[in-house]
N, C-alpha and C. Protein backbone atom coordinates (compact mmCIF):
# COMPACT_ATOMS: atom_id res chain seq x y z
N UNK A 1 14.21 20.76 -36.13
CA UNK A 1 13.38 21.39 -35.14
C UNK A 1 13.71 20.85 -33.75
N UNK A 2 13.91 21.95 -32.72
CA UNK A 2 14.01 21.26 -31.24
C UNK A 2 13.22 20.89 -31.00
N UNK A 3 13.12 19.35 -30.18
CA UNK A 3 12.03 18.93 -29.25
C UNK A 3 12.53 18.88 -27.55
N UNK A 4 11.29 19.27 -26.96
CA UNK A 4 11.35 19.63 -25.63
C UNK A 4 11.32 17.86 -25.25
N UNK A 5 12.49 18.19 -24.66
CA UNK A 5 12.83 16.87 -23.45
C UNK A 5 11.36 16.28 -22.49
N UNK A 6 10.72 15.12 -22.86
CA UNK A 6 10.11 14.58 -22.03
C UNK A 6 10.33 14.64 -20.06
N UNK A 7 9.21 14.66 -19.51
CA UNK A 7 9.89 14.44 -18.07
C UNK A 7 9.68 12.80 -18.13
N UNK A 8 10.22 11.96 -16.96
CA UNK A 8 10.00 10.42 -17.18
C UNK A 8 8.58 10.70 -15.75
N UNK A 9 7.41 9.92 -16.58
CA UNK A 9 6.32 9.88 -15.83
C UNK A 9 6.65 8.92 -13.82
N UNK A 10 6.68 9.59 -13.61
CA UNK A 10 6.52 9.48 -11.82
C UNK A 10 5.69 9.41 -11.40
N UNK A 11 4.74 8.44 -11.33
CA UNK A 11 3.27 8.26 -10.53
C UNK A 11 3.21 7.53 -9.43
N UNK A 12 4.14 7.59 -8.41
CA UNK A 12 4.20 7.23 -7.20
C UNK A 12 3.06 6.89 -6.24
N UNK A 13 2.02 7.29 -6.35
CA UNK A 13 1.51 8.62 -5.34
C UNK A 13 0.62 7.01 -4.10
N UNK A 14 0.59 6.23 -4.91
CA UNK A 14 -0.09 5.42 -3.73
C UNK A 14 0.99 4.67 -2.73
N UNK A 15 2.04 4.70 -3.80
CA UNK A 15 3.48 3.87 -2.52
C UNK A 15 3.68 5.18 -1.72
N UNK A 16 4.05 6.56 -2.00
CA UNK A 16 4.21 7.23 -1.01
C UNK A 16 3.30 7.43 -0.35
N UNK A 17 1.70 7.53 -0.49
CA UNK A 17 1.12 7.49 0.49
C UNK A 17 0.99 7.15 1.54
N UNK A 18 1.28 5.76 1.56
CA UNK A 18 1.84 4.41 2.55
C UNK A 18 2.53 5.22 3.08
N UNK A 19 3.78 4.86 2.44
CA UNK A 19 5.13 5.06 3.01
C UNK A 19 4.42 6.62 4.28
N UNK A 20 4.48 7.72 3.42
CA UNK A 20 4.29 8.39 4.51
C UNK A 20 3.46 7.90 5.63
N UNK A 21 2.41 7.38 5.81
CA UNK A 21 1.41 7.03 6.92
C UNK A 21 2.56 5.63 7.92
N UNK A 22 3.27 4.97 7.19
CA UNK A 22 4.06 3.86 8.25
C UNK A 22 4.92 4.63 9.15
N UNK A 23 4.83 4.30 10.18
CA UNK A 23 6.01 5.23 11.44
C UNK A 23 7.12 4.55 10.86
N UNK A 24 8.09 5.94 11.31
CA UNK A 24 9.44 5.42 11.21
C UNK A 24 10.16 4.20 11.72
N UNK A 25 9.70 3.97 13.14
CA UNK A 25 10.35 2.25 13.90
C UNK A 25 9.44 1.41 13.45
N UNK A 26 8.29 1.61 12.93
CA UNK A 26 7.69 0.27 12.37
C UNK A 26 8.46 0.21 10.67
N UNK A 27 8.92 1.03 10.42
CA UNK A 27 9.29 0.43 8.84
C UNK A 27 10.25 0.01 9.17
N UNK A 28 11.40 0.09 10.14
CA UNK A 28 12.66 -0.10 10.34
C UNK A 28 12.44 -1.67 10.98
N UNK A 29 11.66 -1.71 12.02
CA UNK A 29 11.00 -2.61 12.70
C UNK A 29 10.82 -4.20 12.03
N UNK A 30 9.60 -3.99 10.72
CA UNK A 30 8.82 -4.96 10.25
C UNK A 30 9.32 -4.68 8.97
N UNK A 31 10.05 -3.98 8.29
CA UNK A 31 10.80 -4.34 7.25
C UNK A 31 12.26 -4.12 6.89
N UNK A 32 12.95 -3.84 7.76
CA UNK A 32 14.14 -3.18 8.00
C UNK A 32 15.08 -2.44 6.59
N UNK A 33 13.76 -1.37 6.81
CA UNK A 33 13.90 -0.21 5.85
C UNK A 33 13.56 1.07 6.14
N UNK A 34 14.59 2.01 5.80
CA UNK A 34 15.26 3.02 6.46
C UNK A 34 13.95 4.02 5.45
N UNK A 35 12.53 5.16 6.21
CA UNK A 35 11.88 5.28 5.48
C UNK A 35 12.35 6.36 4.87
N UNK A 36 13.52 7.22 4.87
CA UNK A 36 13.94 8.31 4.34
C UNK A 36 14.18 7.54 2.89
N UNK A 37 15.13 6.16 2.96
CA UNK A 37 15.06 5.53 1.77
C UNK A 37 14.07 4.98 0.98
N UNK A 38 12.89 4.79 1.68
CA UNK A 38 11.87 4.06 1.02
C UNK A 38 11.06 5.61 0.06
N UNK A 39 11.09 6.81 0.98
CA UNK A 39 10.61 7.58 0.39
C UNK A 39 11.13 8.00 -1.47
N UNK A 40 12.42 7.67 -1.31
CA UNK A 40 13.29 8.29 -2.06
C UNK A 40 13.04 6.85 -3.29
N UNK A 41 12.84 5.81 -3.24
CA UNK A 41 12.95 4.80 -3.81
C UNK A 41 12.12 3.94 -3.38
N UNK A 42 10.42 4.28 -3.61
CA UNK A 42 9.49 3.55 -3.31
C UNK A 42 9.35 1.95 -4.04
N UNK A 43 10.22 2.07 -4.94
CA UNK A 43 10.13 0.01 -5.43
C UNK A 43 11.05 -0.81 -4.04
N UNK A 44 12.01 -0.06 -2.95
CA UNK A 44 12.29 -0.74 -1.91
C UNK A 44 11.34 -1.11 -0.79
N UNK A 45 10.42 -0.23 -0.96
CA UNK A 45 9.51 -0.82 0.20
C UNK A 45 8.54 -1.48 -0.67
N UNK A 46 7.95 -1.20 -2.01
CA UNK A 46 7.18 -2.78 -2.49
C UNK A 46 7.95 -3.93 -2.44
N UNK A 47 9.11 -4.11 -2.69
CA UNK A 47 9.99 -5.29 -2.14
C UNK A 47 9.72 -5.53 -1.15
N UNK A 48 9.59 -4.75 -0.09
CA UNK A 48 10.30 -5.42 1.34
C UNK A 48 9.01 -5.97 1.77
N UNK A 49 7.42 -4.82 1.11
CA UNK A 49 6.49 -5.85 1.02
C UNK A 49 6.20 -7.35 0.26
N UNK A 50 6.72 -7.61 -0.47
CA UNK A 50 6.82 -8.57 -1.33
C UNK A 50 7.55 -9.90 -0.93
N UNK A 51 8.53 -9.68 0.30
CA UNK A 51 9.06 -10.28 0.69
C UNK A 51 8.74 -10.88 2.05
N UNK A 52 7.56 -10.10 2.58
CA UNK A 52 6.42 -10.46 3.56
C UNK A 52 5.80 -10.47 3.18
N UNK A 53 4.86 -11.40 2.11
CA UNK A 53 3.83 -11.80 1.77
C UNK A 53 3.25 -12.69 2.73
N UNK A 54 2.40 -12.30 3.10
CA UNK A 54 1.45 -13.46 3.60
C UNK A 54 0.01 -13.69 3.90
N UNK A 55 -0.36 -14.62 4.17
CA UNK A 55 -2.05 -14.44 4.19
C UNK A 55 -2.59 -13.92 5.16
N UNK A 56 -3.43 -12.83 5.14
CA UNK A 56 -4.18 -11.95 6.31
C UNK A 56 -5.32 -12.42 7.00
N UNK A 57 -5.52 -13.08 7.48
CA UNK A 57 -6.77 -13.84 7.91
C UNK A 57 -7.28 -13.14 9.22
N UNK A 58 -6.60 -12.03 9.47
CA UNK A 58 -7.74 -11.30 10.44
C UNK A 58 -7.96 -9.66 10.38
N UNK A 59 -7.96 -9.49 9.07
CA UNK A 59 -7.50 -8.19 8.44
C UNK A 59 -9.34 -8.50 7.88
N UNK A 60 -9.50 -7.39 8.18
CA UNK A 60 -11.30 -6.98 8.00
C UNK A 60 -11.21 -6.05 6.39
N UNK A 61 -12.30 -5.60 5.44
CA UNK A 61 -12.42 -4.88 4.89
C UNK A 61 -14.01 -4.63 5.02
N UNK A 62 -14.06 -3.19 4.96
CA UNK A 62 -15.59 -2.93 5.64
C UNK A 62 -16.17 -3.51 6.47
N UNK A 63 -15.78 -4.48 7.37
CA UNK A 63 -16.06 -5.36 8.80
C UNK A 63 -16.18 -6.52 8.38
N UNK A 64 -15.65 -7.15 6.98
CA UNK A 64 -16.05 -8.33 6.11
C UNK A 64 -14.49 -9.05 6.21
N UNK A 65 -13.93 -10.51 6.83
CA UNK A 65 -13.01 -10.84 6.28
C UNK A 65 -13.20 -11.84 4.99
N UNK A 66 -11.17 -11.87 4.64
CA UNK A 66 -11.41 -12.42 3.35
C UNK A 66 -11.99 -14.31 3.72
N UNK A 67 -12.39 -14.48 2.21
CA UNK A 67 -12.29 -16.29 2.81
C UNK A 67 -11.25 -16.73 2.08
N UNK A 68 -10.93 -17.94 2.06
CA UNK A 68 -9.34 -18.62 1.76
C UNK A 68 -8.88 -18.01 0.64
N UNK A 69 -9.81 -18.28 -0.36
CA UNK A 69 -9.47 -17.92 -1.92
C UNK A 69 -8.96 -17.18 -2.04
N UNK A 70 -9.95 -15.91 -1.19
CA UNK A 70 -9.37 -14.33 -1.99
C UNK A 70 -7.93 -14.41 -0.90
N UNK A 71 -7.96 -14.70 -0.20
CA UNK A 71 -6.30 -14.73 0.89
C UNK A 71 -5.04 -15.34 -0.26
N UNK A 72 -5.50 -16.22 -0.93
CA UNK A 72 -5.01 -16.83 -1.55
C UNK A 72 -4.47 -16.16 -2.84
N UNK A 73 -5.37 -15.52 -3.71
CA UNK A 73 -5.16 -14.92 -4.91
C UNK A 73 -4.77 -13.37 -4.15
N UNK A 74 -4.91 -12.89 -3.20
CA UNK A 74 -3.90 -11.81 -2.59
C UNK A 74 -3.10 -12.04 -2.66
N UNK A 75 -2.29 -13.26 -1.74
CA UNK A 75 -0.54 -13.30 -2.05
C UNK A 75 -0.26 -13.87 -3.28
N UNK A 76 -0.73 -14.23 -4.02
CA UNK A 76 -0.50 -14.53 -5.80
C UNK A 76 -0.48 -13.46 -6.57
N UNK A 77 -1.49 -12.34 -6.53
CA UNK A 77 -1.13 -11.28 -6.99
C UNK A 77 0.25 -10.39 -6.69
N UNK A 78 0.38 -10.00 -5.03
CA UNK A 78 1.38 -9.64 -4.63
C UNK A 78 2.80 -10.19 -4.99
N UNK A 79 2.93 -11.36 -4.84
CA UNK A 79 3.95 -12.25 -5.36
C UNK A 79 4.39 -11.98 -6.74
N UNK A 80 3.29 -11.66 -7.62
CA UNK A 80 3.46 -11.51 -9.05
C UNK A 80 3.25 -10.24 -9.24
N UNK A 81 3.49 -9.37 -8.24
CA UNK A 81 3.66 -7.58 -8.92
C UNK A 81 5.19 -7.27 -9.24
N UNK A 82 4.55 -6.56 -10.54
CA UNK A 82 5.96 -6.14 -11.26
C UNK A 82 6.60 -4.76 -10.60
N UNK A 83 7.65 -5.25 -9.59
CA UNK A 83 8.11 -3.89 -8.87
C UNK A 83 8.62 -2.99 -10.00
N UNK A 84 8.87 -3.12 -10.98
CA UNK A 84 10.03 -2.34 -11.87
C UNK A 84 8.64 -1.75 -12.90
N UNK A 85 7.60 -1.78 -12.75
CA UNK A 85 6.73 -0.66 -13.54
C UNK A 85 5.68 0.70 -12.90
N UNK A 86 5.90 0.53 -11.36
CA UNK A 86 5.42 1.32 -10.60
C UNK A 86 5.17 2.58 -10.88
N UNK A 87 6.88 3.40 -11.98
CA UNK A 87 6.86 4.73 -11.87
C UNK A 87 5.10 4.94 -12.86
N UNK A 88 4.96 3.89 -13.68
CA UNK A 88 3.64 4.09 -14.78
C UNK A 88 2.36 4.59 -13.51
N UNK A 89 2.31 4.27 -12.63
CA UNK A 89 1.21 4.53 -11.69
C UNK A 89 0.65 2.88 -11.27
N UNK A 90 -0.13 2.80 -10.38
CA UNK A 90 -0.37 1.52 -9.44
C UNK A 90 -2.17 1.83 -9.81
N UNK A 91 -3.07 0.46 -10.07
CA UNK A 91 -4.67 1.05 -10.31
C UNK A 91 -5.12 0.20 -9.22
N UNK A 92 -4.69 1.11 -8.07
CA UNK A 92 -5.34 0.70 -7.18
C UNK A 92 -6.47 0.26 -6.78
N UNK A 93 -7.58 -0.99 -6.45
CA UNK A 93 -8.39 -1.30 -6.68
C UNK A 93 -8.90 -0.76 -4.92
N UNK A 94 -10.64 -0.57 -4.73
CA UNK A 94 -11.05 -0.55 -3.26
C UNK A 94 -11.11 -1.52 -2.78
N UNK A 95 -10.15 -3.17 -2.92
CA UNK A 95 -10.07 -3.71 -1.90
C UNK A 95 -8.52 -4.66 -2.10
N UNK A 96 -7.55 -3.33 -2.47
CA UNK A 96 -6.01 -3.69 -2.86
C UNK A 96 -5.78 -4.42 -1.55
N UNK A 97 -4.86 -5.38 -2.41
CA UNK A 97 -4.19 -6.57 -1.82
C UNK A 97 -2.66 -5.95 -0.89
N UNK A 98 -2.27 -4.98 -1.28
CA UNK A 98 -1.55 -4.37 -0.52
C UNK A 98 -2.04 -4.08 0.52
N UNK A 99 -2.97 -3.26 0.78
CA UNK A 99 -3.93 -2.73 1.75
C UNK A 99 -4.04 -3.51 3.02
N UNK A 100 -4.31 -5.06 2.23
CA UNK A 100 -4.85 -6.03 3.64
C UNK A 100 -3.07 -6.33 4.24
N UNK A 101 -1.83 -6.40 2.99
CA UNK A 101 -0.79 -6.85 4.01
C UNK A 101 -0.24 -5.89 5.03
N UNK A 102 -0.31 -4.71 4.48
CA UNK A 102 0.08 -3.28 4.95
C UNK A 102 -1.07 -3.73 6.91
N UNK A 103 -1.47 -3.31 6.47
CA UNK A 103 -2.85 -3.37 7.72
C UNK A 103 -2.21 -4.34 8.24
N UNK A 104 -2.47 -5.84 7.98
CA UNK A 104 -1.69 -6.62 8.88
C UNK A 104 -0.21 -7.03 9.65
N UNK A 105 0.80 -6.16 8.33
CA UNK A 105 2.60 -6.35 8.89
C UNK A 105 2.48 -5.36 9.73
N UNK A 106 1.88 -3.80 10.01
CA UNK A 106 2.17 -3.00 10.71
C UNK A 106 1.16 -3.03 12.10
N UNK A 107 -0.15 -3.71 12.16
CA UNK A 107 -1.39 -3.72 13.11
C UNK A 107 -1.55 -2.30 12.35
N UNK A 108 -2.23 -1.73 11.75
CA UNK A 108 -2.99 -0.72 11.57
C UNK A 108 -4.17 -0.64 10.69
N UNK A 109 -4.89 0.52 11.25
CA UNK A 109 -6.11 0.77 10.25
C UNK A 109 -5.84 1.43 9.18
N UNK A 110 -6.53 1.09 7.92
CA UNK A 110 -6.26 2.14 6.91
C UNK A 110 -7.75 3.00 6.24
N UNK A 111 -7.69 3.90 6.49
CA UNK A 111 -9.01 4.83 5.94
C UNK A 111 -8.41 5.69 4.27
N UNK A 112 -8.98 4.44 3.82
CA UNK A 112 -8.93 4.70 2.47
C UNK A 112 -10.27 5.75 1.81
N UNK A 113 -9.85 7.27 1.38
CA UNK A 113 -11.28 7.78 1.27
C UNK A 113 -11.22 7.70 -0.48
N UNK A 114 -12.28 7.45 -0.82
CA UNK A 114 -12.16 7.15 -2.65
C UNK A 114 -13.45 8.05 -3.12
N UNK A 115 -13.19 9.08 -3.29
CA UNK A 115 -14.11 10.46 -3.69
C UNK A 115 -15.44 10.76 -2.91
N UNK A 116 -14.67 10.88 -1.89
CA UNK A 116 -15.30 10.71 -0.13
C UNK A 116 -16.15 9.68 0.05
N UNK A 117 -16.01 8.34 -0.07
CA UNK A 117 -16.42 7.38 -0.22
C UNK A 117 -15.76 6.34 0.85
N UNK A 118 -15.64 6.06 2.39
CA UNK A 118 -14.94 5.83 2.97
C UNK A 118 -14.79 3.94 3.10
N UNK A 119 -13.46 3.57 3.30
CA UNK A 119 -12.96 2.32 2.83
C UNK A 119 -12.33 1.67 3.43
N UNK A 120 -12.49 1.58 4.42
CA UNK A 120 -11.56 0.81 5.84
C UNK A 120 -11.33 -0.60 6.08
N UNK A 121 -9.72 -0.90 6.36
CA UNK A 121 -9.21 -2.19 6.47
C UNK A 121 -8.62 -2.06 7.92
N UNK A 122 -9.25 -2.74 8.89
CA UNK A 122 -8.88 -2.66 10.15
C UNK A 122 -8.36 -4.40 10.38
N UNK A 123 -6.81 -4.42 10.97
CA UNK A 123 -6.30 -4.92 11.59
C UNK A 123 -6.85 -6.31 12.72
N UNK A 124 -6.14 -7.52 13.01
CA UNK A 124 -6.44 -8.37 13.78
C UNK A 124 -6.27 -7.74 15.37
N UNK A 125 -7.20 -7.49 15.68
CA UNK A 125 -7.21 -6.46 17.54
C UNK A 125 -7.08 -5.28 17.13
N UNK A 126 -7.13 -4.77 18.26
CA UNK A 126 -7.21 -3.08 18.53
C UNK A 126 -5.76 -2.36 17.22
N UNK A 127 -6.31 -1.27 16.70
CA UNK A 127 -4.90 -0.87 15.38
C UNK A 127 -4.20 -0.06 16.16
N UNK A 128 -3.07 0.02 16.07
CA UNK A 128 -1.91 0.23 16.74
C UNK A 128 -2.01 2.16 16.28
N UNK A 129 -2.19 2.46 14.84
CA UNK A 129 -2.50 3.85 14.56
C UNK A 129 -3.53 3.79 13.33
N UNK A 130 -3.65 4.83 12.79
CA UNK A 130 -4.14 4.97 11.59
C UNK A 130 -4.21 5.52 10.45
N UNK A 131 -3.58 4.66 9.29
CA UNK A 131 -3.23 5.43 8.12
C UNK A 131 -4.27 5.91 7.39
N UNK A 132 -4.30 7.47 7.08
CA UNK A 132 -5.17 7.79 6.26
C UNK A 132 -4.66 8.02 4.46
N UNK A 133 -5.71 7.83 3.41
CA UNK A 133 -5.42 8.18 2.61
C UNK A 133 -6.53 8.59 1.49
N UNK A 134 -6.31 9.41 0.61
CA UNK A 134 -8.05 9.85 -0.13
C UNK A 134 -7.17 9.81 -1.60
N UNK A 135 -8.39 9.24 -2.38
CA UNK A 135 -7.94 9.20 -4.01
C UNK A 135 -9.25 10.15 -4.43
N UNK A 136 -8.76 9.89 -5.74
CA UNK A 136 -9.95 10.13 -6.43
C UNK A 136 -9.32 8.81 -7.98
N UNK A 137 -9.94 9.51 -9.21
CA UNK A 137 -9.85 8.11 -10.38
C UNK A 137 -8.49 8.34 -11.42
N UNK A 138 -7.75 9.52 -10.74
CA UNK A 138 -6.09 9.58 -10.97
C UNK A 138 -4.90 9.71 -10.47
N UNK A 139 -5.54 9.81 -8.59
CA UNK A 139 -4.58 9.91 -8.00
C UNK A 139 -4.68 10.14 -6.22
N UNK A 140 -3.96 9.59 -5.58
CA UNK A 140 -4.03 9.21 -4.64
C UNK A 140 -3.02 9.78 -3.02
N UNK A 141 -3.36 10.53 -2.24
CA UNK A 141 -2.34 11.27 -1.02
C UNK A 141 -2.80 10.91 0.59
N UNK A 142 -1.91 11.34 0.92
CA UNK A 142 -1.88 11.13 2.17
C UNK A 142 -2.81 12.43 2.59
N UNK A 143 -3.37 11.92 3.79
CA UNK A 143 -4.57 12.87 4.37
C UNK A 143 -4.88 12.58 5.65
């Protein structure tokens, strides 16, 4: 009996989200990554985040910053994400550790909407722009 060829599951949707919302000279800029490539091969820009890990200490979430710990177990998590299982999908949590480095390597705000439920990580000073993005509990776009 024929069996129909699987597709290989592609669940991108929160790295491209990013990716789309970072300007082009800031990805080139603060990670010197070309975003036509990052689009195409979103485990290069979790690298290039991964490789700027660092602690956000003036990166707000809901007007709340972190205290040491959670700064702490942010870049421990980050440090310890498995770039090579991404295509499975990312479970993005409402107060991802990506979120606060993103916000802080680029100065920007991020308006995270989570089934219109709004979720904002604003930047140390005034945000330079603002990335938007809306999920819901399978999936996640630019908006």
């Amino acid at each position: 009996m024929y069996q129909k060829k699987r597709k290989p599951i592609n669940m991108t949707c929160v790295w491209d989200s990013l990716i789309t919302g970072v300007r082009e000279a800031d990805m080139q800029r603060v990670l010197s990554l070309d975003k036509r490539k990052a689009r195409a091969r979103p485990e290069m820009f979790i690298q290039a985040l991964k490789q700027q890990n660092r602690p956000t200490p003036g990166v707000r979430w809901q007007g709340t910053s972190l205290r040491d710990q959670e700064m702490k177990e942010n870049q421990e998590w980050i440090r310890d994400y498995n770039v090579h299982d991404i295509r499975g999908g990312h479970d993005t949590s409402a107060s991802d550790p990506f979120f606060y480095l993103v916000s802080d390597l680029f100065g920007v705000e991020i308006q995270h909407t989570y089934r219109e439920h709004p979720i904002r990580f604003d930047p140390p000073g005034t945000p330079r722009y603002t990335i938007r993005v809306c999920s819901n509990a399978g999936h996640m776009n630019a908006c």
